[in-house]
Protein backbone atom coordinates (compact mmCIF):
# COMPACT_ATOMS: atom_id res chain seq x y z
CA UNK A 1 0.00 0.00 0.00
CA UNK A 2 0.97 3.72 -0.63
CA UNK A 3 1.33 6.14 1.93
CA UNK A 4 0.55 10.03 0.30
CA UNK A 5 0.63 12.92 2.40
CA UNK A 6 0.47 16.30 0.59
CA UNK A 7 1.16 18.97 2.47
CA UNK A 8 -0.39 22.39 1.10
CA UNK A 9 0.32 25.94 2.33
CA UNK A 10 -2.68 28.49 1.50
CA UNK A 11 -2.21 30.79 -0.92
CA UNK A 12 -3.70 33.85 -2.68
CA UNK A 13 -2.00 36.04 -5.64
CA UNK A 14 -1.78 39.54 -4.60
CA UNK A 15 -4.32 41.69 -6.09
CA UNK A 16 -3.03 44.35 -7.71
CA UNK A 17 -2.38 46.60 -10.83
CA UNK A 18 1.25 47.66 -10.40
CA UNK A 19 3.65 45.80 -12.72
CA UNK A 20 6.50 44.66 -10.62
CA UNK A 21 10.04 45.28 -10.49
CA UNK A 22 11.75 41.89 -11.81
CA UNK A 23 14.77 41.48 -10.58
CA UNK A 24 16.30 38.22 -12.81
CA UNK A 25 19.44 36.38 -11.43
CA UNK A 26 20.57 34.16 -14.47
CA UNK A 27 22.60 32.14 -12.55
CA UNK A 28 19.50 30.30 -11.21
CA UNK A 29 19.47 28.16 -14.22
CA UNK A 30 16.15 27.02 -15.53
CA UNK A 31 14.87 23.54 -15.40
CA UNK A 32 13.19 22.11 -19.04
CA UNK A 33 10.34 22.66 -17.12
CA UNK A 34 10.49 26.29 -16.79
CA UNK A 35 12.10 27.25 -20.26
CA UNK A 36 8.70 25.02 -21.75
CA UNK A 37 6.44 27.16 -19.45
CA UNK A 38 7.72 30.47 -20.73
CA UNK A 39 7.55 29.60 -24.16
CA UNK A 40 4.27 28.55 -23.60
CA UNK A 41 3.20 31.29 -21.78
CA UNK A 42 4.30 33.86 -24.37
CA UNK A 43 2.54 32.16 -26.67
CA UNK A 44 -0.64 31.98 -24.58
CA UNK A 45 -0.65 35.89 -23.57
CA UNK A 46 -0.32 36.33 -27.00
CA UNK A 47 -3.37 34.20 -27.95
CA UNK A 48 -5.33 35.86 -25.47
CA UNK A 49 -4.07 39.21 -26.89
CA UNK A 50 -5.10 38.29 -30.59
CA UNK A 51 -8.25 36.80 -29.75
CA UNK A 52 -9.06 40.00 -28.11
CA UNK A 53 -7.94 42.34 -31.41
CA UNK A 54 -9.84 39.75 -33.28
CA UNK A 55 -13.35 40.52 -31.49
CA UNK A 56 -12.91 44.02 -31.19
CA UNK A 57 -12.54 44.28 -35.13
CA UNK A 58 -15.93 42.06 -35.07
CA UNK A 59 -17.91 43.81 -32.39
CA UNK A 60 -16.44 46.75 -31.30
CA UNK A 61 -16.48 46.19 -27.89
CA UNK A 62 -14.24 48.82 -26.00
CA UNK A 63 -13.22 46.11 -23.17
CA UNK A 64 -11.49 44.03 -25.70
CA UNK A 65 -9.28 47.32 -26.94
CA UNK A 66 -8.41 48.19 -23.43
CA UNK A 67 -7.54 44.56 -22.14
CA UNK A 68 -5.89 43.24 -25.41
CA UNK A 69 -3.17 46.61 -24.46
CA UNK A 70 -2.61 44.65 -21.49
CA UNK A 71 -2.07 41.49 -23.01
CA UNK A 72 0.41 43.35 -24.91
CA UNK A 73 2.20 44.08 -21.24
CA UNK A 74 1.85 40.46 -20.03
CA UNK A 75 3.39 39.09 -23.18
CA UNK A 76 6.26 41.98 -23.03
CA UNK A 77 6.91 40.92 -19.70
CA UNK A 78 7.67 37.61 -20.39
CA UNK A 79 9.47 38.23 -23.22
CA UNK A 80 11.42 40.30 -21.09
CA UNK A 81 12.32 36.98 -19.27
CA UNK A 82 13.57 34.88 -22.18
CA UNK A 83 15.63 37.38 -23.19
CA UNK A 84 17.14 37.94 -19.80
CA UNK A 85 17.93 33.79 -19.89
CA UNK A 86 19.01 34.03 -23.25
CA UNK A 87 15.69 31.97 -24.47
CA UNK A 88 14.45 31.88 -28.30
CA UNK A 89 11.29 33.59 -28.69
CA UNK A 90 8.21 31.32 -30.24
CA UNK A 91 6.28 34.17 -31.06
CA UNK A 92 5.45 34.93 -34.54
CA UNK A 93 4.60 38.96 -35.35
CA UNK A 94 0.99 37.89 -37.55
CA UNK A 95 -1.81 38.40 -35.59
CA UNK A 96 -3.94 34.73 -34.98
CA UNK A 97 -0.75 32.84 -36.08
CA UNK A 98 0.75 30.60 -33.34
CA UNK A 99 3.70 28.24 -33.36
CA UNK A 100 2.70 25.61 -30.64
CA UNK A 101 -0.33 24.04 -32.20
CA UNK A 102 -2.56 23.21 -29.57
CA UNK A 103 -2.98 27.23 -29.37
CA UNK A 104 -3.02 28.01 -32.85
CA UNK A 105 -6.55 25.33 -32.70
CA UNK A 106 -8.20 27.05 -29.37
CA UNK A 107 -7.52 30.23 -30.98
CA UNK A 108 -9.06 29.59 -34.23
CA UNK A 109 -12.27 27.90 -32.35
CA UNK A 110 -12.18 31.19 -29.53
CA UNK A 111 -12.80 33.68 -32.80
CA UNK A 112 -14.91 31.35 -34.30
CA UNK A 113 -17.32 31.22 -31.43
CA UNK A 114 -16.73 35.01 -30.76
CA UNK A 115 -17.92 36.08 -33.92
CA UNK A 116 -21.31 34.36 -33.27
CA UNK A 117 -22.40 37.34 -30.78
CA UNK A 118 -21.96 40.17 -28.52
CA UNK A 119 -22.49 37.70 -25.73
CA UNK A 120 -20.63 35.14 -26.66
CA UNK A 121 -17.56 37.29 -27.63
CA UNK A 122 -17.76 38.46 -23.75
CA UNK A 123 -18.21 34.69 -22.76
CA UNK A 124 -15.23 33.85 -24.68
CA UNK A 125 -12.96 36.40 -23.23
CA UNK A 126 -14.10 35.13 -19.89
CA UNK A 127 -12.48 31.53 -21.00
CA UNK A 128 -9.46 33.01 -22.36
CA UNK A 129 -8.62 34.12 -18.63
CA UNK A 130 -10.37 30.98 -16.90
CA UNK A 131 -7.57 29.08 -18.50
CA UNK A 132 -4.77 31.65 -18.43
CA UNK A 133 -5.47 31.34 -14.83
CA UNK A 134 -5.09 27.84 -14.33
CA UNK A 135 -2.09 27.64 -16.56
CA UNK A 136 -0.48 30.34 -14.57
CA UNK A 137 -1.47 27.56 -11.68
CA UNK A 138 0.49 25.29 -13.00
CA UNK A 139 3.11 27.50 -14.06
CA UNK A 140 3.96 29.08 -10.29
CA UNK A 141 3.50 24.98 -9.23
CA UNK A 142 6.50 23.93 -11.24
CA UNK A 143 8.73 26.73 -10.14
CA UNK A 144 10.92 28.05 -6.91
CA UNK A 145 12.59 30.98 -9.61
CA UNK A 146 11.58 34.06 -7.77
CA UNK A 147 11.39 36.39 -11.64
CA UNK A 148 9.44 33.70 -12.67
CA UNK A 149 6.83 33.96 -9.53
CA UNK A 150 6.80 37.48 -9.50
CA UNK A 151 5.88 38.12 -13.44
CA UNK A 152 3.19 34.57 -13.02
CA UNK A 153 1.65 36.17 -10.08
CA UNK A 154 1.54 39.54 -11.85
CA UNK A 155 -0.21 37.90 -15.07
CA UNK A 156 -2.36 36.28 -12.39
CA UNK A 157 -3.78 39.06 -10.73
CA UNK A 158 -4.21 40.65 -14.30
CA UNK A 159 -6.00 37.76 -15.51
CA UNK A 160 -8.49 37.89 -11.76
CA UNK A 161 -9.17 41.94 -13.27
CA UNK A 162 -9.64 40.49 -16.87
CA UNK A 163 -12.35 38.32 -16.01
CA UNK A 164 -13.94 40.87 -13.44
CA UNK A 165 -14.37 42.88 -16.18
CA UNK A 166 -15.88 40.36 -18.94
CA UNK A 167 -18.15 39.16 -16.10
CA UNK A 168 -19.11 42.98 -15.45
CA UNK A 169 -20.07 43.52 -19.09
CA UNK A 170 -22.39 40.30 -19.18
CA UNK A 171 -24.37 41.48 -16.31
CA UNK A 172 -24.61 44.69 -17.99
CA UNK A 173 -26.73 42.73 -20.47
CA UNK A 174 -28.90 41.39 -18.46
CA UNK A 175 -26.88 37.73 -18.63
CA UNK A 176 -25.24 35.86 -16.56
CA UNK A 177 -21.99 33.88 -15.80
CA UNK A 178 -21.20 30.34 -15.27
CA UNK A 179 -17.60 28.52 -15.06
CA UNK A 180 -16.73 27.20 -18.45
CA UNK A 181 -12.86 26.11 -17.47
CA UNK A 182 -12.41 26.45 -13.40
CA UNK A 183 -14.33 25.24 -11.07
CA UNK A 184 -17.98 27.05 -10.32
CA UNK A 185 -16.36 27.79 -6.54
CA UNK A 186 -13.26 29.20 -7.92
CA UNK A 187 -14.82 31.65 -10.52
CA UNK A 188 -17.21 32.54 -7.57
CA UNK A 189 -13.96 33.59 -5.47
CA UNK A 190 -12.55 35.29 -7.92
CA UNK A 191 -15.25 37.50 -8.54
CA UNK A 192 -16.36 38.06 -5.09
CA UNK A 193 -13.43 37.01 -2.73
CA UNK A 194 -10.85 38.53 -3.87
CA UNK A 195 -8.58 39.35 -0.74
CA UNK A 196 -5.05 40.11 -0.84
CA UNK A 197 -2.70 37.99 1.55
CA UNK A 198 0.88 37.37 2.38
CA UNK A 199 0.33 33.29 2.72
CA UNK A 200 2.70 30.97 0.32
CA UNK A 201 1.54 28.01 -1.79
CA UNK A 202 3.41 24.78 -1.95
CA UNK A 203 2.02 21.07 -2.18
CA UNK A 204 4.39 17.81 -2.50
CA UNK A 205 1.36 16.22 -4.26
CA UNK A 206 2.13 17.07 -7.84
CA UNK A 207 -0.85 18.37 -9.92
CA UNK A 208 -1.99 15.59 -12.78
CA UNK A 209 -0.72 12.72 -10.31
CA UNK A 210 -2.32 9.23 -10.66
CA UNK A 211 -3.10 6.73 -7.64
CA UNK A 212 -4.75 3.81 -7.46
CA UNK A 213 -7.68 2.54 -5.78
CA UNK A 214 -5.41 0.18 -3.44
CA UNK A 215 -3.41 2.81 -2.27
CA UNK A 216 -3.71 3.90 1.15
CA UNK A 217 -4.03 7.66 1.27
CA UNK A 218 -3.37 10.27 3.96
CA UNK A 219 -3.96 13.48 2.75
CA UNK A 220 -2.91 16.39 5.13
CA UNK A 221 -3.10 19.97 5.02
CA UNK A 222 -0.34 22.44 6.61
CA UNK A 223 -1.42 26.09 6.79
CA UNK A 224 0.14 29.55 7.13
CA UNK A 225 -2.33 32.43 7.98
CA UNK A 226 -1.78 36.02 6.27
CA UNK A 227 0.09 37.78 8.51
CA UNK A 228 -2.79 40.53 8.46
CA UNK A 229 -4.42 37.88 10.53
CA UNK A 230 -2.55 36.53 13.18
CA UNK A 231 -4.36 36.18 16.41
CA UNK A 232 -7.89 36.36 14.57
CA UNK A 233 -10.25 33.35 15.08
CA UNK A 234 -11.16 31.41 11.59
CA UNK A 235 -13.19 28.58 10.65
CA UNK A 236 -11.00 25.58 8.41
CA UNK A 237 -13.31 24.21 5.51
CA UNK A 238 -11.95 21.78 3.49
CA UNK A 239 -13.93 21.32 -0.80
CA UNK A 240 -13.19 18.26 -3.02
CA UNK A 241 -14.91 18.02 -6.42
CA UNK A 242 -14.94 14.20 -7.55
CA UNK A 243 -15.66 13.96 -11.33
CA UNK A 244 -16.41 10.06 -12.22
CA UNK A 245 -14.81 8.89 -14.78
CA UNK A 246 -17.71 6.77 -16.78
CA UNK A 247 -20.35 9.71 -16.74
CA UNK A 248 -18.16 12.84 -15.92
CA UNK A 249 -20.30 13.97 -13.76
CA UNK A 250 -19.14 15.93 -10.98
CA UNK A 251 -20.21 16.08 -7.35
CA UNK A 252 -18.77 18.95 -5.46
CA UNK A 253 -18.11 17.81 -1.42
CA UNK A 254 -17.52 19.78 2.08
CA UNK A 255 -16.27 18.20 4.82
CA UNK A 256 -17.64 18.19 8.62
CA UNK A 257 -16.27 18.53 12.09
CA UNK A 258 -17.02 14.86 12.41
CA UNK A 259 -15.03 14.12 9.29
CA UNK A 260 -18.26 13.31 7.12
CA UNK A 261 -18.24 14.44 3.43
CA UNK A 262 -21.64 16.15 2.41
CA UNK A 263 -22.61 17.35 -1.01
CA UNK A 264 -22.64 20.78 -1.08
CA UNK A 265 -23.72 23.26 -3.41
CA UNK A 266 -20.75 26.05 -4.15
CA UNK A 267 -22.70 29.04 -2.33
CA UNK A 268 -19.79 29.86 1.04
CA UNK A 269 -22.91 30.76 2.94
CA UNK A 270 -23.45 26.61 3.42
CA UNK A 271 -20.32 25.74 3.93
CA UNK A 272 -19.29 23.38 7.26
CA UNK A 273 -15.97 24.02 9.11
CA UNK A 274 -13.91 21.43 9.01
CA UNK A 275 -13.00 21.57 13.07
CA UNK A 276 -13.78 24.10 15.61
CA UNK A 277 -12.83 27.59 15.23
CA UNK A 278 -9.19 28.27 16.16
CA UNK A 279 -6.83 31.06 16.90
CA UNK A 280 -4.54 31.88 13.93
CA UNK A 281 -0.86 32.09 14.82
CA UNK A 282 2.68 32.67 12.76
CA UNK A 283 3.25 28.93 12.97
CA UNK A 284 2.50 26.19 10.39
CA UNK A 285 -1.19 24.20 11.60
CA UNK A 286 -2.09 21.24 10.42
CA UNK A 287 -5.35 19.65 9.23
CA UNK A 288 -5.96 15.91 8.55
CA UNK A 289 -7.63 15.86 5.43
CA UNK A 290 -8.37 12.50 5.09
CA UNK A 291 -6.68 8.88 5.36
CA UNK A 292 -7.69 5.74 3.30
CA UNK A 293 -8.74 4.32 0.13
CA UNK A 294 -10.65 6.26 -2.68
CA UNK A 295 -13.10 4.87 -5.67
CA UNK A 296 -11.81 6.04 -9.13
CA UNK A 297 -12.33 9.42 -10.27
CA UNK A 298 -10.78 12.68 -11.07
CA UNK A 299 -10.07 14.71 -7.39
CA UNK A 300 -9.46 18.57 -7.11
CA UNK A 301 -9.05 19.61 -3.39
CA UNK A 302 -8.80 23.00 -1.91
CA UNK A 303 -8.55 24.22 1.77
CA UNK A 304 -9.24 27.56 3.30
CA UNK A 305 -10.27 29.63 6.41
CA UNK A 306 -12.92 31.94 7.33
CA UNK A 307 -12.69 34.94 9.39
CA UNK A 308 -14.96 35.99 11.69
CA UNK A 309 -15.96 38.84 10.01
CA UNK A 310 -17.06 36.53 6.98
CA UNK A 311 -13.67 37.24 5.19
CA UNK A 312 -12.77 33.84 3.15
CA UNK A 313 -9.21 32.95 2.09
CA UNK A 314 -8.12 30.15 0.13
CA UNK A 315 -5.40 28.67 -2.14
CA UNK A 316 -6.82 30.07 -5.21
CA UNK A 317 -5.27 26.72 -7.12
CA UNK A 318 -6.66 23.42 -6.26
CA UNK A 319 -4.70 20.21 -6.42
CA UNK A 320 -5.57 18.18 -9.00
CA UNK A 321 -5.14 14.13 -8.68
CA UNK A 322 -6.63 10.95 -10.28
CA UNK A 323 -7.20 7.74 -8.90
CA UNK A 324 -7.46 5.09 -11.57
């Protein structure tokens, strides 16, 4: 049997506007890893920045002017990075031509489905940043380079504004939003959570892992309040979503004091600590997440804390595992 423990700090990208000051020491050398990220996220900004050009010529919709212009600064910035490591840029000047494939296809399908409507151009650039943000996930996952966090988190917290602002101009139409890439709970955070903290992210349980059902599993959590908060009292909840893998259907799960799992459905309102309130300190808590088997399925987990004045905090990236 398999003993797993992943071991997750809370974290939340700092919201903000600046642009940061990157200060790039190339003689942390790059893993594969990170030199395939970059590329990829230069390539990615750009898509998001085309896409954007692309439905403004169709629809002339003022948001997509103003946010493709910072698309522009997202890609610069990590441009800015390759260069500094001495990287070759993948980035080809036409607008809507890509070299990694993969993007050139979602790009081509994004317009596509942009072109249809008003509304579905704003949907669309509400999917561009759904999955700029969890790429940018994965991205700040697979890296301890402190220029590469600082322009990630900065695309981040662009990318949390970016969708704001689609989401604002669908209400304005009398429509409204639903998840199309993250999880319904995560696009609800984003758009109504947002809360800047200190806390750092790291889990030993890679994202994408695969178990299997005869492991033995012991899934704990390890915690650092924002400092903002030390000495405050906070609930612990604890969300899984558990997609099967026959039907795909997904079943989104909180779990109680007494360690039972109940179906719950996204609003923070219903939510059930996970263990008494407790006094947040500078130290590293733990929470036992859970030990034993699982059935097969796709897992995403996320932790967080509530404050006593309702505030909610948690890691704004869920870890993502699969047991086969």
């Amino acid at each position: 049997m398999k003993s797993l423990i992943a071991m997750i700090l809370i974290t939340m990208p700092l919201i903000s506007n600046s642009v940061p000051l990157i200060d790039v020491n190339t003689e942390n050398k790059l893993s594969e890893t990170e030199i395939e990220m970059l590329s990829f996220m230069r390539e990615e900004e750009k898509m998001a920045r085309d896409v954007y050009i692309s439905l403004y010529d169709a629809w002339q919709i003022k948001v997509f002017q103003n946010i493709s212009r910072a698309e522009q600064q997202h890609m610069d910035q990590v441009k800015f990075l390759m260069d500094s490591y001495g990287l070759s840029d993948p980035v080809q000047e036409p607008v809507g031509v890509f070299t990694n494939a993969d993007i050139q296809k979602l790009y081509d399908s994004l317009v596509k489905r942009g072109k249809t409507s008003k509304i579905e151009a704003l949907r669309v650039g509400g999917l561009v940043e759904e999955v700029d943000i969890k790429d940018l996930q994965q991205a700040l996952a697979a890296t301890n380079n402190p220029a590469l966090q600082t322009v990630y988190t900065n695309l981040m917290n662009g990318s949390y504004n970016h969708l704001n602002a689609f989401v604002r101009q669908i209400e304005s139409l009398g429509e409204t939003y639903k998840a199309q890439y993250l999880l319904q709970y995560e696009v609800d955070y984003i758009l109504n959570y947002n809360v800047a903290n200190n806390a750092k992210f790291k889990s030993s349980l890679n994202n994408g892992e695969i178990l299997s059902q005869n492991d033995e599993v012991t899934i704990a959590v390890n915690f650092e309040a924002d400092t903002n908060h030390i000495g405050q009292t906070a609930e612990l909840f604890i969300i899984a979503t558990w997609t099967s893998i026959d039907s795909k259907q997904s079943v989104m799960l909180v779990r109680d004091e007494a360690g039972n799992w109940k179906i719950w459905d996204g609003n923070f309102n219903n939510i059930s600590a996970a263990q008494a309130p407790l006094e947040l300190s500078n130290q590293v808590q733990t929470l036992n997440v859970y030990k034993g088997s699982l059935p097969a399925g796709r897992y995403q987990l996320a932790v967080g804390y509530r404050l006593s004045d309702g505030t909610i905090i948690f890691n704004g990236q869920t870890v993502d595992f699969s047991v086969e």
